[in-house]
C-alpha atoms as a PDB file:
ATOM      1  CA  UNK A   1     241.251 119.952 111.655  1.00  0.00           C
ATOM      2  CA  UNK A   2     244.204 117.782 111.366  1.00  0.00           C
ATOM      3  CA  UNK A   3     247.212 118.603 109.555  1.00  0.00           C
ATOM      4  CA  UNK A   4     249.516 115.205 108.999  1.00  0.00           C
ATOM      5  CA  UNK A   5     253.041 115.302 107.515  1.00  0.00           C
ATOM      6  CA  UNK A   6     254.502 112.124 105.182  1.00  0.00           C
ATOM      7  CA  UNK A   7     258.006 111.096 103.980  1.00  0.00           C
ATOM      8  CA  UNK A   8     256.953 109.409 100.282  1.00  0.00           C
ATOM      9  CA  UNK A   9     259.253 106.783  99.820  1.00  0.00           C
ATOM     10  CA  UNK A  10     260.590 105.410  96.042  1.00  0.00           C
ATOM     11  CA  UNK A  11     259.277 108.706  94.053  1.00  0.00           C
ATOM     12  CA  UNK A  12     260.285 112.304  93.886  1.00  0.00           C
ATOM     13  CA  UNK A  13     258.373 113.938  95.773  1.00  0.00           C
ATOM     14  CA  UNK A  14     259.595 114.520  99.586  1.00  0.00           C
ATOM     15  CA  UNK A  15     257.028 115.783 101.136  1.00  0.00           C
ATOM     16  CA  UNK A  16     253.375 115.393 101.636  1.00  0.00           C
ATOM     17  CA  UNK A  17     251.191 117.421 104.032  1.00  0.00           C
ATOM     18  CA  UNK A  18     247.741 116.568 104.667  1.00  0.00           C
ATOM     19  CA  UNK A  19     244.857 118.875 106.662  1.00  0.00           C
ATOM     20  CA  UNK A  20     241.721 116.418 107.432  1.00  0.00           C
ATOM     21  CA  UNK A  21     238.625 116.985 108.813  1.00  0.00           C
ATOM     22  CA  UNK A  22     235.699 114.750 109.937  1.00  0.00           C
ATOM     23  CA  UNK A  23     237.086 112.161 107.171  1.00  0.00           C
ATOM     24  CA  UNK A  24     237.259 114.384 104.297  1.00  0.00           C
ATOM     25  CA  UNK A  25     240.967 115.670 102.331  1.00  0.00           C
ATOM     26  CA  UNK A  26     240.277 119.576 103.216  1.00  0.00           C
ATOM     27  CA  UNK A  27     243.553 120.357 101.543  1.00  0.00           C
ATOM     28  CA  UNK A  28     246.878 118.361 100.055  1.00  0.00           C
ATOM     29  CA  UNK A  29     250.155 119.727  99.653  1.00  0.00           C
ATOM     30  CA  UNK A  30     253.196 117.656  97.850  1.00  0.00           C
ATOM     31  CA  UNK A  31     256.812 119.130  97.541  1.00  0.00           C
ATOM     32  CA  UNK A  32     258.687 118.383  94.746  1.00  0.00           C
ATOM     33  CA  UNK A  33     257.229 116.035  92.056  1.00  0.00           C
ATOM     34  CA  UNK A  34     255.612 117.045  88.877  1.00  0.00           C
ATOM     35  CA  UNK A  35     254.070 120.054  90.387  1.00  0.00           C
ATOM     36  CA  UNK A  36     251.319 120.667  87.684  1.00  0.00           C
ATOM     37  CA  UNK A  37     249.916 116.752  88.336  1.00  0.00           C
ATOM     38  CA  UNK A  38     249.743 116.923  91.359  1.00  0.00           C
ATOM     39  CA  UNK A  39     248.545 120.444  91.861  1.00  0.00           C
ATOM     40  CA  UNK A  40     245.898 118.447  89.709  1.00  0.00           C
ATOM     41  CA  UNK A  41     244.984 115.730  92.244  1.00  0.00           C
ATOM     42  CA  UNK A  42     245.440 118.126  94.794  1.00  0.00           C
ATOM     43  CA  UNK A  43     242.499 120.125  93.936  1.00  0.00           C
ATOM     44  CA  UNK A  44     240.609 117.040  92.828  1.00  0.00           C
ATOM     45  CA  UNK A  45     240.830 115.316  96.125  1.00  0.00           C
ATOM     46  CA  UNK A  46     239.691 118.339  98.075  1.00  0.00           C
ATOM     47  CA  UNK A  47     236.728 117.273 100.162  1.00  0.00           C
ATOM     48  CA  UNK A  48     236.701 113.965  99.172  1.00  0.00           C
ATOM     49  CA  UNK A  49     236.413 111.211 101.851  1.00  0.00           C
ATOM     50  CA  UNK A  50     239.715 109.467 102.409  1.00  0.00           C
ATOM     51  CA  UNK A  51     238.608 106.145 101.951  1.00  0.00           C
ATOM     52  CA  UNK A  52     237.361 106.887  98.179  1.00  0.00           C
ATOM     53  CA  UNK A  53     240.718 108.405  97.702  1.00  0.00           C
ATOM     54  CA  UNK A  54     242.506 105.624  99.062  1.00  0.00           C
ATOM     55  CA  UNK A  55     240.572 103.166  96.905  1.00  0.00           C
ATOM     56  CA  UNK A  56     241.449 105.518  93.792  1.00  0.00           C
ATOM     57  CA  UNK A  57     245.024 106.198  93.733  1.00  0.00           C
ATOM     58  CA  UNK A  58     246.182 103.125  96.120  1.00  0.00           C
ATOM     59  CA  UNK A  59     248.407 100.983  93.691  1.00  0.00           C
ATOM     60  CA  UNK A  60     249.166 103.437  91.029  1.00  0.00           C
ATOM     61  CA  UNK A  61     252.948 102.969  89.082  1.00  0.00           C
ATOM     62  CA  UNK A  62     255.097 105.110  87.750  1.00  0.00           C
ATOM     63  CA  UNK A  63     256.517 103.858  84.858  1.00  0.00           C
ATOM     64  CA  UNK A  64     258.383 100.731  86.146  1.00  0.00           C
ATOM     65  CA  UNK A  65     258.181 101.738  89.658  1.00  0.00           C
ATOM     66  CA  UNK A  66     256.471  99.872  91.735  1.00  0.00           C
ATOM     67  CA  UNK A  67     254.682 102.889  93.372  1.00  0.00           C
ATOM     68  CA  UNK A  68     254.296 106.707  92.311  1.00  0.00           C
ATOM     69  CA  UNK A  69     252.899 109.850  93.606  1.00  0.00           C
ATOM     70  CA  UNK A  70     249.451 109.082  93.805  1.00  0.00           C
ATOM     71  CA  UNK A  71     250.054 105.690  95.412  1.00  0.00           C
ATOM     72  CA  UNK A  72     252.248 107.689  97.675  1.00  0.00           C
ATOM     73  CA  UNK A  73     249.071 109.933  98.924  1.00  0.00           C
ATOM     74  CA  UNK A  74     247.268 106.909  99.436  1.00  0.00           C
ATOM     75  CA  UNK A  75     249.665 105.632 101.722  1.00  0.00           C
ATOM     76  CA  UNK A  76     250.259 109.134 103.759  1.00  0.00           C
ATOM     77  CA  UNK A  77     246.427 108.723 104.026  1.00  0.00           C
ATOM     78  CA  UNK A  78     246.661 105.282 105.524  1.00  0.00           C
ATOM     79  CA  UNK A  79     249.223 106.160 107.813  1.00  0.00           C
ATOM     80  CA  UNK A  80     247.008 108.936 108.884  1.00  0.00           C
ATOM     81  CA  UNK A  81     244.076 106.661 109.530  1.00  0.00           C
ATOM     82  CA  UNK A  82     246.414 104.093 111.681  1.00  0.00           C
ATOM     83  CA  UNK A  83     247.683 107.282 113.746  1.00  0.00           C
ATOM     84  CA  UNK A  84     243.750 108.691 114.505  1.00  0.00           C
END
């Protein structure tokens, strides 16, 4: 397993650690944030593949953001990948 830490940039959150194995979320952690949402898409992504979560929450806003939290674990997740 493969735990990966990521610096969100333009949201709230200030943290997100990742633990991946063979391809597939085995756990998500965000700091800070709305902590009941994304408690929520933490346990939703769990053991999903990271390319159908990447597909899902890449390009999510937050109000007139141009990014939020979700779009935010996409990213960490692409960083990951580049870093395998």
């Amino acid at each position: 397993m493969s735990t990966f830490v990521y610096k969100p940039r333009g949201v709230c959150s200030t943290e997100i650690r990742l633990d991946i194995k063979d391809s597939r979320i085995e756990k998500l952690e965000v700091k800070n944030g709305c902590n009941g949402n994304l408690k929520g898409i933490a346990a939703l992504v769990q053991g999903q593949d990271v390319d159908d979560v990447i597909g899902r929450l890449e390009g999510i806003r937050c109000g007139f953001k141009p990014t939020s939290c979700p779009d935010q674990i996409a990213q960490a997740l692409k960083a990951f990948k580049q870093q395998a």
